[in-house]
Protein backbone atom coordinates (compact mmCIF):
# COMPACT_ATOMS: atom_id res chain seq x y z
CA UNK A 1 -55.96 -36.94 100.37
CA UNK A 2 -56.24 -40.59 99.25
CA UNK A 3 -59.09 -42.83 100.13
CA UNK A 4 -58.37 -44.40 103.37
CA UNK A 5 -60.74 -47.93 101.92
CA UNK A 6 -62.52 -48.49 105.35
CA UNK A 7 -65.09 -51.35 105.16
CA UNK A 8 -68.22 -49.50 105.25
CA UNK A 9 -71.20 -52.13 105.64
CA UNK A 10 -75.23 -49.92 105.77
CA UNK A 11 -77.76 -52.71 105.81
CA UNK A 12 -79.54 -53.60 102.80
CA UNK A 13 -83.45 -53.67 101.61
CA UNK A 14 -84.47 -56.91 100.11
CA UNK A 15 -84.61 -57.21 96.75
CA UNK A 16 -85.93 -59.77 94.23
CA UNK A 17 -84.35 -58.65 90.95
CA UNK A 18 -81.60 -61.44 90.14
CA UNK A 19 -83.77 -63.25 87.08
CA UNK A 20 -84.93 -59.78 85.63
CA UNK A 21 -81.19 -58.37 85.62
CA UNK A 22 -79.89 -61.91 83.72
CA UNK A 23 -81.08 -59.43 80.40
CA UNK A 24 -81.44 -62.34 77.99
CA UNK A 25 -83.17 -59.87 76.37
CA UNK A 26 -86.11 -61.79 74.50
CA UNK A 27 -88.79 -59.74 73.52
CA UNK A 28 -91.96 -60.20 76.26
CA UNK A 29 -95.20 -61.02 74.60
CA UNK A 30 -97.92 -58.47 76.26
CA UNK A 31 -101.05 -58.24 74.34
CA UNK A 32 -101.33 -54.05 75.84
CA UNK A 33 -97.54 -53.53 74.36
CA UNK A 34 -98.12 -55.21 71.37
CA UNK A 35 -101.27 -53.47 70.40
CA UNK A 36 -100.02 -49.84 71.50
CA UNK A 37 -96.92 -50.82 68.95
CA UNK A 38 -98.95 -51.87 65.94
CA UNK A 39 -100.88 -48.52 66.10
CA UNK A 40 -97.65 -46.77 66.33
CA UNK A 41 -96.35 -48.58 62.91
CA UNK A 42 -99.96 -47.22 61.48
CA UNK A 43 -98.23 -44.32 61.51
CA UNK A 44 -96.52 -42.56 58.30
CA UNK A 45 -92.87 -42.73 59.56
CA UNK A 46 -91.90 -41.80 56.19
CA UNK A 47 -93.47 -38.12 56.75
CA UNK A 48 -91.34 -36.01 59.63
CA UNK A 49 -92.79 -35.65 62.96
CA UNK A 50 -94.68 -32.03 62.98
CA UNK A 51 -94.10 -30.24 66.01
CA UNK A 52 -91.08 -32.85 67.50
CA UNK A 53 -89.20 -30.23 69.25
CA UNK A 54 -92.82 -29.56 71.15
CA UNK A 55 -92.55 -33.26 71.88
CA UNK A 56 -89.49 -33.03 73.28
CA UNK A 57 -90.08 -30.13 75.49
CA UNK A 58 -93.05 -32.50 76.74
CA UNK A 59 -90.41 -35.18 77.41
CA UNK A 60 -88.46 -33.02 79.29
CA UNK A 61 -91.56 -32.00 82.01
CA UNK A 62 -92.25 -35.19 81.86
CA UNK A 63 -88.96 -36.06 82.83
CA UNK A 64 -88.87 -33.58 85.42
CA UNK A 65 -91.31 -34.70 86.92
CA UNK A 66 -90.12 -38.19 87.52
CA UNK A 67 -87.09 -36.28 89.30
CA UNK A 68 -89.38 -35.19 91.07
CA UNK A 69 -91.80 -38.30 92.11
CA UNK A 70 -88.54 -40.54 92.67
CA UNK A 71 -89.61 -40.72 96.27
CA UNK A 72 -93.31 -41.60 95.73
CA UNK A 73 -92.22 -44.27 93.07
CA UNK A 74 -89.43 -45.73 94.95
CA UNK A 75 -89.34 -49.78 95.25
CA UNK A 76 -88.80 -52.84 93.10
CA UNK A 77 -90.37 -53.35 89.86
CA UNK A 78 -93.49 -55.93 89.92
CA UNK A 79 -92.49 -59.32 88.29
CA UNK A 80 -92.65 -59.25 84.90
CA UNK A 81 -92.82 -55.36 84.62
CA UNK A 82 -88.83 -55.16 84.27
CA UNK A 83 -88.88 -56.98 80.96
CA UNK A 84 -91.80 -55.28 79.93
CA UNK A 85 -89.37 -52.22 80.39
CA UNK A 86 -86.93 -53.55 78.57
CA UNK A 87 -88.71 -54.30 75.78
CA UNK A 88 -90.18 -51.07 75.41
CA UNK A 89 -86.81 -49.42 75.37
CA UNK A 90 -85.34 -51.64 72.74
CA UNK A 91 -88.65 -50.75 70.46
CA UNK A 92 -88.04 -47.24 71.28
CA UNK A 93 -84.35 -47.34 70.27
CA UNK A 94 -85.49 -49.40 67.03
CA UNK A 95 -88.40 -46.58 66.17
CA UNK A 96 -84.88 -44.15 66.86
CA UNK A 97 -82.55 -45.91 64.29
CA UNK A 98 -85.71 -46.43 61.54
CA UNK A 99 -86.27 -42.55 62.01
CA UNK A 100 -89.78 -42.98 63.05
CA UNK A 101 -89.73 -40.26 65.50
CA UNK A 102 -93.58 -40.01 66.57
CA UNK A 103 -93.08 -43.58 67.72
CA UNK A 104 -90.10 -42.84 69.68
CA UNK A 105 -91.68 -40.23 71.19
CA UNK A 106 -94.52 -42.00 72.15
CA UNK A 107 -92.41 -44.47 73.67
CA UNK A 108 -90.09 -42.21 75.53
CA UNK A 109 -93.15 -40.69 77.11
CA UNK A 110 -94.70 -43.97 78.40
CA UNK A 111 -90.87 -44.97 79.52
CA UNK A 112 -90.73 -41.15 81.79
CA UNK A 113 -93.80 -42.20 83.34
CA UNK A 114 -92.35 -45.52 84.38
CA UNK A 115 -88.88 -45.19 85.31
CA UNK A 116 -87.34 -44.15 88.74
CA UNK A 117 -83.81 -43.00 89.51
CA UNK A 118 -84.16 -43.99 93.32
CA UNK A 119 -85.90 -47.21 91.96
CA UNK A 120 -84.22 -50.77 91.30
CA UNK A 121 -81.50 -51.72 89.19
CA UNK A 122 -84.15 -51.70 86.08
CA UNK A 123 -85.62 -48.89 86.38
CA UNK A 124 -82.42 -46.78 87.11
CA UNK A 125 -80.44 -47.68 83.76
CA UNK A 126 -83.71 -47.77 81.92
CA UNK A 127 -84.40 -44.37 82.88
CA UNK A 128 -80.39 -43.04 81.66
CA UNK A 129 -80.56 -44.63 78.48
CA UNK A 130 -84.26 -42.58 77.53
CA UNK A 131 -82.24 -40.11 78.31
CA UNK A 132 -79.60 -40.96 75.63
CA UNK A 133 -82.24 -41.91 73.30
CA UNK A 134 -84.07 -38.60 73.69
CA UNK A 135 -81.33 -36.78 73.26
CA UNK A 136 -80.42 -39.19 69.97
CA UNK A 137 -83.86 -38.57 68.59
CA UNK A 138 -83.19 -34.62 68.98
CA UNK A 139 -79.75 -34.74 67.43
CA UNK A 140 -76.98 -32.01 67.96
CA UNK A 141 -78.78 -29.20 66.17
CA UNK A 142 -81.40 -28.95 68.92
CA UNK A 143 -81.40 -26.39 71.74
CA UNK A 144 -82.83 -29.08 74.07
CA UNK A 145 -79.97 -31.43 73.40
CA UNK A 146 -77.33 -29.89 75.39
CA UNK A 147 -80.05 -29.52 78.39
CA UNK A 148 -80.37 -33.28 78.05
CA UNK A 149 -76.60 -34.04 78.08
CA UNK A 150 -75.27 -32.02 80.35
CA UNK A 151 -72.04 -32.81 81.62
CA UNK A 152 -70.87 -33.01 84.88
CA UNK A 153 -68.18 -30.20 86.43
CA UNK A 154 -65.20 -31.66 86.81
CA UNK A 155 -65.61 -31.32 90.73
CA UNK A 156 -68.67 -34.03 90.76
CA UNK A 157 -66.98 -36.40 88.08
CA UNK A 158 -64.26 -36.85 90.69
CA UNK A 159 -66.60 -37.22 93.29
CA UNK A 160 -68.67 -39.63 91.40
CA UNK A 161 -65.48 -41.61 90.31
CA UNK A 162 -63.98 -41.69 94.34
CA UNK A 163 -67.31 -42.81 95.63
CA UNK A 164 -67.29 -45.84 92.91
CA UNK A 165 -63.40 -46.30 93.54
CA UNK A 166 -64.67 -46.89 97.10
CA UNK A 167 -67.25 -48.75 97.36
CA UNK A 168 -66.96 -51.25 94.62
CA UNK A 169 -64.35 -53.56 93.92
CA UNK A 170 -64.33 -52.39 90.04
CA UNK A 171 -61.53 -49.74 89.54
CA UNK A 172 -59.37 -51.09 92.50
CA UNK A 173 -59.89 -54.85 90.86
CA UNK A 174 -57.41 -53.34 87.88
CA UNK A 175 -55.27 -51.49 89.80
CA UNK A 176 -54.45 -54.09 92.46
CA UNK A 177 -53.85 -56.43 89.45
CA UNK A 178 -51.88 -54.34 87.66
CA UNK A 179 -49.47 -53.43 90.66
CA UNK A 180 -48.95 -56.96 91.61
CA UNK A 181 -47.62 -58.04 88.37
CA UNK A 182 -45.43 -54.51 88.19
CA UNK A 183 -44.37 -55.81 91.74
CA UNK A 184 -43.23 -59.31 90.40
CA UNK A 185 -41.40 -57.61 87.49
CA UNK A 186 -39.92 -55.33 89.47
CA UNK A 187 -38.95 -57.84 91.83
CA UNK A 188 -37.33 -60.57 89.56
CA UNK A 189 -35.09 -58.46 87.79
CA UNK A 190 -31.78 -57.96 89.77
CA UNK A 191 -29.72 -55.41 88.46
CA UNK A 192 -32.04 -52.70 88.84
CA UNK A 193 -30.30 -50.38 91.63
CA UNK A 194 -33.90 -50.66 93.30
CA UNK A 195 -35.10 -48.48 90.58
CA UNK A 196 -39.00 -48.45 89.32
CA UNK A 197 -39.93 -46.41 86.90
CA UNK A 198 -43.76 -46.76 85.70
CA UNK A 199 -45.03 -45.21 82.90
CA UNK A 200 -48.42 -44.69 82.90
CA UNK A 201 -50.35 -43.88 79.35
CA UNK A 202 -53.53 -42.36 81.51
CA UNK A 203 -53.08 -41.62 84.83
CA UNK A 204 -55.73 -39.64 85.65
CA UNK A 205 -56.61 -38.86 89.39
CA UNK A 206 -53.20 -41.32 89.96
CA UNK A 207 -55.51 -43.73 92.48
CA UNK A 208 -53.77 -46.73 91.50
CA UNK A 209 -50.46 -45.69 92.81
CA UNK A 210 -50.88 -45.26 96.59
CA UNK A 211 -51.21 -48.89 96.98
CA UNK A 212 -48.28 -49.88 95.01
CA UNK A 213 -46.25 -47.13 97.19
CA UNK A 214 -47.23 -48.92 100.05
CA UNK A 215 -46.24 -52.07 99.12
CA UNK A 216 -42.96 -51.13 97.69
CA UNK A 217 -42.49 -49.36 101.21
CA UNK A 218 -42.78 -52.96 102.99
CA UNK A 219 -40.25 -54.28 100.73
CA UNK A 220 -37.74 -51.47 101.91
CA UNK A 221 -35.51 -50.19 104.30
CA UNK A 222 -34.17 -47.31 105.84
CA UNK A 223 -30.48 -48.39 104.81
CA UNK A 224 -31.39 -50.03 101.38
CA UNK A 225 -34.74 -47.44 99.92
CA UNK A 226 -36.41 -48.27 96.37
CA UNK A 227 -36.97 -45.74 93.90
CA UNK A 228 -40.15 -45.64 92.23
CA UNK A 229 -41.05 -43.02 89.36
CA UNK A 230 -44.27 -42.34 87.79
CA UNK A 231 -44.35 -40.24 84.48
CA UNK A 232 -47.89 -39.91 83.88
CA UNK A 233 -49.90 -38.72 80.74
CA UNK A 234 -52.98 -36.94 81.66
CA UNK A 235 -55.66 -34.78 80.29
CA UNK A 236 -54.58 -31.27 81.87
CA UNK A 237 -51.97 -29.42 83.57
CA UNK A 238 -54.52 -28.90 86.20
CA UNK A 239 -55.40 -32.28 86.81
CA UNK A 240 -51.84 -33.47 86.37
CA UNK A 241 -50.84 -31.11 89.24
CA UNK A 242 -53.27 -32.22 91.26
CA UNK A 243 -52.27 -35.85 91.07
CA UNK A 244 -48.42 -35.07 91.28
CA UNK A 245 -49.69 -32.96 94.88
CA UNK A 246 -51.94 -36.07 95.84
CA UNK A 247 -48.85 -38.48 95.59
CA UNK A 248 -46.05 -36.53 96.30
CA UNK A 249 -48.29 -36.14 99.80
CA UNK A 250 -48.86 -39.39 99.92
CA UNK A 251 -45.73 -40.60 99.78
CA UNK A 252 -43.92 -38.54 102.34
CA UNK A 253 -45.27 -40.92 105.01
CA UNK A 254 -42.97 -43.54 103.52
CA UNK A 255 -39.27 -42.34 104.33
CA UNK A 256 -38.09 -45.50 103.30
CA UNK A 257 -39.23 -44.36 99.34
CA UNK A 258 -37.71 -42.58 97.38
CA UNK A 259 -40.71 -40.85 95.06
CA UNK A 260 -40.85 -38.93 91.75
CA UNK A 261 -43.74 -37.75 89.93
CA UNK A 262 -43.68 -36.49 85.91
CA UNK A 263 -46.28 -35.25 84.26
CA UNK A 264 -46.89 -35.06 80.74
CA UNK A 265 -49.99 -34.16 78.46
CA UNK A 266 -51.36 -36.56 76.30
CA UNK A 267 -49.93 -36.26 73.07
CA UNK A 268 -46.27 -35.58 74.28
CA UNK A 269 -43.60 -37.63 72.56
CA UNK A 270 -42.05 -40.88 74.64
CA UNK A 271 -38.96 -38.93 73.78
CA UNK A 272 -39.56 -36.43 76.58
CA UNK A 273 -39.24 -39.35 79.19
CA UNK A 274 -36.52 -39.22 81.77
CA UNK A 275 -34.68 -42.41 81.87
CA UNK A 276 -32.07 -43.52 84.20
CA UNK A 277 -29.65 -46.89 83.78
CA UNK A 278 -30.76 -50.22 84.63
CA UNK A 279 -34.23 -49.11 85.93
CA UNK A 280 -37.14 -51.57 85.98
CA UNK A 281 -39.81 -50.03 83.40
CA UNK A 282 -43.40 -51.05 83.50
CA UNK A 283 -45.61 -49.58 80.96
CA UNK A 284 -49.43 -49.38 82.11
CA UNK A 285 -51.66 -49.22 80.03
CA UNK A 286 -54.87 -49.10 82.00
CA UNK A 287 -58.26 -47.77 80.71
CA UNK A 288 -56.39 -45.99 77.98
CA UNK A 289 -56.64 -47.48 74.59
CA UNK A 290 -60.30 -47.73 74.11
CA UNK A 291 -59.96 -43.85 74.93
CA UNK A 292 -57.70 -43.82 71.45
CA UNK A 293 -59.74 -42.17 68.45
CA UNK A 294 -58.40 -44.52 66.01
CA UNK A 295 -56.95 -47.94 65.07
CA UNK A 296 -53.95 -46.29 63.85
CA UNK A 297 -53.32 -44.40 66.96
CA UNK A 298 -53.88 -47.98 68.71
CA UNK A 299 -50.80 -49.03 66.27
CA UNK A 300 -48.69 -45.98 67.30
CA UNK A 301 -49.30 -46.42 71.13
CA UNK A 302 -48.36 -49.69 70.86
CA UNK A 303 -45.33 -49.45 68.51
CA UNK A 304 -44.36 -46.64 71.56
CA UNK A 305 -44.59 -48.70 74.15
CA UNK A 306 -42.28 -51.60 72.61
CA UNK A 307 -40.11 -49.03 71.82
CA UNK A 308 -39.49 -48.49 75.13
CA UNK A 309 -38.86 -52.08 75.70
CA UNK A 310 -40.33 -52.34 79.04
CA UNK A 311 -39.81 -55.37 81.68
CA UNK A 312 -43.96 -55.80 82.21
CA UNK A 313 -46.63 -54.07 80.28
CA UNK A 314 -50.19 -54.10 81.83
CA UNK A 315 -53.61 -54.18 79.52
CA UNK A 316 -56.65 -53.84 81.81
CA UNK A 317 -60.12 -52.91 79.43
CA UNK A 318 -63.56 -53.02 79.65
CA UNK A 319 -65.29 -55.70 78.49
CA UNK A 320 -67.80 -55.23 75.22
CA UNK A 321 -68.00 -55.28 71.73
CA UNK A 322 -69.36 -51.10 71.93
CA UNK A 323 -67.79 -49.64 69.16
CA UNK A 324 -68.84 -47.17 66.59
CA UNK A 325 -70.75 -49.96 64.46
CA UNK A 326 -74.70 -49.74 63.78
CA UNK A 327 -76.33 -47.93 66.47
CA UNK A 328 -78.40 -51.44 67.12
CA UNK A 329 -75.70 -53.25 67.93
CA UNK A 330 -73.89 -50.97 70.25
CA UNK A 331 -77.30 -50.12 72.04
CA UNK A 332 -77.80 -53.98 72.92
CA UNK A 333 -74.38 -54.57 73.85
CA UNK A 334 -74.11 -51.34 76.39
CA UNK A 335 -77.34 -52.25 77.38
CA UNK A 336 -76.25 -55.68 78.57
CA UNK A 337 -73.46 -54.12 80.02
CA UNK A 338 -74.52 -50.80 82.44
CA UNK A 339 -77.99 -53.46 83.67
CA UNK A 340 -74.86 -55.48 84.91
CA UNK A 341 -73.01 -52.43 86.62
CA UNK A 342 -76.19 -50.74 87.79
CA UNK A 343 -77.27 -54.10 89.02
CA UNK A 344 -74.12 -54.52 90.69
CA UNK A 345 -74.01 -51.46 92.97
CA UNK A 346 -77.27 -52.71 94.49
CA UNK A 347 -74.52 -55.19 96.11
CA UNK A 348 -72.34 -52.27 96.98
CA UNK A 349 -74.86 -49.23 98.87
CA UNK A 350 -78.59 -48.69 99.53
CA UNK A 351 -81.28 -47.26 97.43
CA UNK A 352 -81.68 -43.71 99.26
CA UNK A 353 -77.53 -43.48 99.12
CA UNK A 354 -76.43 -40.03 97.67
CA UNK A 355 -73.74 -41.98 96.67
CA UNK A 356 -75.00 -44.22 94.38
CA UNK A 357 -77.15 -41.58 92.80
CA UNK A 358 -73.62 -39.41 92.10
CA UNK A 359 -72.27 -42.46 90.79
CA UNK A 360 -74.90 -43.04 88.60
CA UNK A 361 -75.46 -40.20 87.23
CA UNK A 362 -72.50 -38.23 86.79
CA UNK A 363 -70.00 -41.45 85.84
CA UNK A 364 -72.35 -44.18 84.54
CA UNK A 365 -75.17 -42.12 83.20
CA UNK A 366 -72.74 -39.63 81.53
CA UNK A 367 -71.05 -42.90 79.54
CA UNK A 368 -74.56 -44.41 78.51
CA UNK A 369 -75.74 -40.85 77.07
CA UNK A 370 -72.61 -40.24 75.56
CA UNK A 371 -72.07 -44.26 74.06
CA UNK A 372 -75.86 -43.93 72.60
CA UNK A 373 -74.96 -40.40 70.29
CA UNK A 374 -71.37 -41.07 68.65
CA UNK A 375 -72.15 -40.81 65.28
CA UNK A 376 -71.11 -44.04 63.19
CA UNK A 377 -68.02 -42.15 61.53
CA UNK A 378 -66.88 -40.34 65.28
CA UNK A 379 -63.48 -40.85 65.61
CA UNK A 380 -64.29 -39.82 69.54
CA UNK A 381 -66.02 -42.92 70.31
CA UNK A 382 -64.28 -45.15 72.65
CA UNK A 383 -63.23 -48.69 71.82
CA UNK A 384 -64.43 -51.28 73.68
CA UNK A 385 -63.39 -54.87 72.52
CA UNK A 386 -63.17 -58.44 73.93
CA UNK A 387 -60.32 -59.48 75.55
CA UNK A 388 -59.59 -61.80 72.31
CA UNK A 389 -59.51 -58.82 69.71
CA UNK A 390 -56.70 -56.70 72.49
CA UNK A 391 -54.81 -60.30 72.54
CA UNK A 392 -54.67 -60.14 68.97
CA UNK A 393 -53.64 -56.75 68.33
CA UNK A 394 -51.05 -56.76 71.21
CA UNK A 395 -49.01 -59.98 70.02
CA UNK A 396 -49.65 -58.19 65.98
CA UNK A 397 -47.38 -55.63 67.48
CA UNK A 398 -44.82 -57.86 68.95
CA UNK A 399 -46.10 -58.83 72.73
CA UNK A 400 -46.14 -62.12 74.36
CA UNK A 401 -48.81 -62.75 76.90
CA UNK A 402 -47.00 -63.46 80.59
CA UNK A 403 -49.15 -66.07 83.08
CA UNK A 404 -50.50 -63.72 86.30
CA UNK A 405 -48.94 -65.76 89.32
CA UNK A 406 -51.67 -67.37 91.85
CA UNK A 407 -51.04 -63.81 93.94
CA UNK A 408 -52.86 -62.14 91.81
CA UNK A 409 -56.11 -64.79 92.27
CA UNK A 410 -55.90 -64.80 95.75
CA UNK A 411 -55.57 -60.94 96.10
CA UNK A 412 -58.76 -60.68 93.70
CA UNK A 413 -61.11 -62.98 95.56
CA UNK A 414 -59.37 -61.23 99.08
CA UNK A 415 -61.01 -57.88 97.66
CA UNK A 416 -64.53 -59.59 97.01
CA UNK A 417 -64.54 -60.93 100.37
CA UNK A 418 -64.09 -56.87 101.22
CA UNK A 419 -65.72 -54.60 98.82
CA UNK A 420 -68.94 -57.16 97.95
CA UNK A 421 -70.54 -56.85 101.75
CA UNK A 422 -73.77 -55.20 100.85
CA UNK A 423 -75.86 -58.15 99.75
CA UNK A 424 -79.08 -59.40 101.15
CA UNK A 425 -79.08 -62.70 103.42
CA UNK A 426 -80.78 -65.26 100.78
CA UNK A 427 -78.28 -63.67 98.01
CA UNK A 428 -76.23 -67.32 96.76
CA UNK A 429 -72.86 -65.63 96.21
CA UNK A 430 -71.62 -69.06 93.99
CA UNK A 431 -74.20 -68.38 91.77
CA UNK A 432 -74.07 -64.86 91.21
CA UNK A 433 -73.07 -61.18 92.50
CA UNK A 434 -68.98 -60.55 91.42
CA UNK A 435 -67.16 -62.95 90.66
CA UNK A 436 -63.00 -63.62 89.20
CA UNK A 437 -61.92 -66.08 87.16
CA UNK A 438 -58.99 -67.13 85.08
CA UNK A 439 -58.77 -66.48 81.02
CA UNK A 440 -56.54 -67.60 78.26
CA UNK A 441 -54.55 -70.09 80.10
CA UNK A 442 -53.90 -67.73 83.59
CA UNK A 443 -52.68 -64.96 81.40
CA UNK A 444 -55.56 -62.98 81.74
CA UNK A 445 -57.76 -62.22 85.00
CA UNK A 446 -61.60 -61.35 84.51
CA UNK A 447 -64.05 -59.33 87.08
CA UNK A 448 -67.63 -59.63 86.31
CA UNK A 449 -70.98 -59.48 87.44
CA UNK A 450 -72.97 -62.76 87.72
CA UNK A 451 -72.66 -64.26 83.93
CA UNK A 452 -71.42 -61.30 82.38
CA UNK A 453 -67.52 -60.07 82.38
CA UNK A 454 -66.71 -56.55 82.99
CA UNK A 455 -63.00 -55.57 82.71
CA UNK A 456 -60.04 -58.28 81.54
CA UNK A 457 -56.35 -57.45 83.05
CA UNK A 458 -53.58 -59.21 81.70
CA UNK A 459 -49.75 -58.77 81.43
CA UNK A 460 -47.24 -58.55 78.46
CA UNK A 461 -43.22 -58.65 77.70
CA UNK A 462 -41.56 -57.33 74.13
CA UNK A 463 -40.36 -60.36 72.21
């Protein structure tokens, strides 16, 4: 069954965390970090680290053992200690990328014995990324590695995903957007037979699509139905089934709809698409190219798509500048970016929620440790890029950028006022906590988290 999206309002704790989360990032000047740091560069880091799978297995009791004392340690971090945090990590990922692993180490220990998982916003995505470090500074080869990047089972990553789906206005910010301006397209073109036909490039789990089903129900009748069909390219049979089962269910309490559900595995050829005359074709492209291994599959995708010549085409991405560059760069950028979405669900659910911890762990976590060890060359690693670098390679493949009507505003800040209820009293929601905003001349429509933008959607036609 589909998420029913009831307004669920706990009450919060108080927190006093806004200044330490704005991550400018400058290096702290504390005389105890300083000096611990200039003994660690005494070191020989030119010699290998004797004994650094012992190490590790040290980290990993250690880390255990924060698991374990995430009760005791539970609270806000003291003023000042954040940064301190902060910087500490960033040395430790800079001992990482120079190879001095006895420094890294040493770090990594000091950061176990700080962190918290049922702590605030700093200490929680502080404590993921030593994980992706440690597992970095063990590499592949190790036996330890897989303990320390364990995936998820496909039964938690959904729950993980549902509870964030829920409770945060992130996912549903796209999908909302997305379906309004298939909506519009659908609804200005009139010699459609009240045909929709979406094709969707990842549909995963398919929650996007109740909501559009809904609305195309209001727009219907029992003497004049709409047809909408969904061919969606997903991952496995499995989860494909389970989608098409999901919507087909779904639908049925719609009579006034008249629903179809395809499913084909990525990779299939655009060829295999069932077509009928004079349909309205969106093609949505949601949270799907950054998952593309290469710029030339990019290039395919989109030469695809405008072969299809659809009526709307729909581009919602993350926000970043995370590809497969130096490991540096991508640390600080995905750094910047999970303290804003870890920060951000302290606005969504309480400390002690289950919730949050599933969310974080098995969604976020799993993308921080897995961002953190692509190797430079991995054609695996996902592509994010700024809204301006998509613009550019969209209208390179013959796309026009369409304006996103005022609908699409007011429907965005209408969600806020939902999903953002778990904020403490003093919280000034002008200058910070989610916020939407208008890009590139109301052709593009931005969610982000105080100062920092976290996924661009924006809408397309073939020239």
């Amino acid at each position: 069954m589909f998420l029913s999206f009831c307004v669920y309002l706990p009450q919060m704790e108080d927190t006093d965390e806004e200044e330490l989360l704005g991550l400018s990032l400058a290096i702290v000047t504390d005389s105890r970090v300083e000096k611990k740091r200039k003994r660690r560069e005494a070191l020989d880091s030119s010699s290998s680290y004797e004994g650094c799978e012992g190490l590790i297995f040290e980290l990993l009791q250690m880390r255990e053992q924060m698991l374990k004392l995430d009760q005791k340690r539970k609270g806000v971090v003291e003023d000042g200690k954040g940064l301190n945090l902060i910087h500490l990590l960033l040395i430790t990922a800079t001992s990482i990328d120079e190879n001095n692993q006895s420094a890294a180490g040493e770090n990594l220990r000091e950061l176990y014995q700080t962190v918290c998982l049922n702590g605030d916003s700093v200490q929680r995505v502080v404590a993921y990324f030593a994980d992706g470090l440690a597992a970095k500074l063990l590499t592949r080869k190790s036996p330890f590695y897989d303990m320390i990047m364990k995936e998820p089972t496909p039964e938690e990553e959904f729950l993980a995903y549902t509870d964030l789906y829920r409770v945060s206005p992130y996912y549903q910010f796209g999908h909302f957007t997305a379906n309004q301006a298939i909506i519009e397209a659908f609804e200005e073109e009139g010699n459609n037979n009240r045909a929709l036909h979406v094709v969707d490039f990842d549909v995963s789990y398919g929650f996007q699509w109740p909501s559009l089903i809904q609305s195309l129900s209001e727009k219907a009748t029992s003497g004049n139905r709409i047809s909408l069909r969904i061919t969606g390219f997903g991952r496995s049979l499995e989860e494909l089934q389970e989608t098409e089962t999901r919507l087909i269910s779904f639908s049925k309490a719609f009579r006034n709809l008249v629903f179809e559900f395809q499913g084909l595995l990525h990779g299939s050829k655009l060829t295999n698409l069932r077509k009928k005359k004079n349909e309205t074709v969106a093609a949505n492209l949601v949270f799907h190219l950054k998952t593309l291994s290469s710029f030339l599959e990019i290039s395919e995708t989109l030469k695809s798509v405008h072969s299809l010549n659809p009526s709307i085409v729909i581009l919602v991405e993350q926000e970043g500048s995370r590809s497969a560059r130096s490991f540096l760069s991508r640390f600080m950028e995905s750094l910047h970016y999970f303290a804003a979405m870890y920060d951000s669900l302290d606005d969504c659910l309480p400390l002690e929620s289950p919730e949050r911890l599933s969310i974080e762990k098995n969604h976020l976590g799993k993308e921080i440790k897995n961002i953190l060890n692509y190797d430079k060359d991995d054609t695996n690693c996902p592509r994010y890029e700024k809204m301006e670098t998509w613009k550019g390679r969209m209208e390179s493949h013959g796309f026009t950028g369409v304006k996103l009507s005022s609908k699409s505003m007011i429907q965005a800040k209408l969600l806020l006022k939902i999903r953002s209820h778990y904020c403490p009293p003093q919280f000034d929601r002008e200058s910070g906590g989610f916020r939407v905003f208008e890009r590139d001349d109301e052709k593009a429509i931005s969610l982000g988290w105080q100062d920092r933008c976290l996924i661009t959607a924006s809408a397309w036609h073939c020239i």
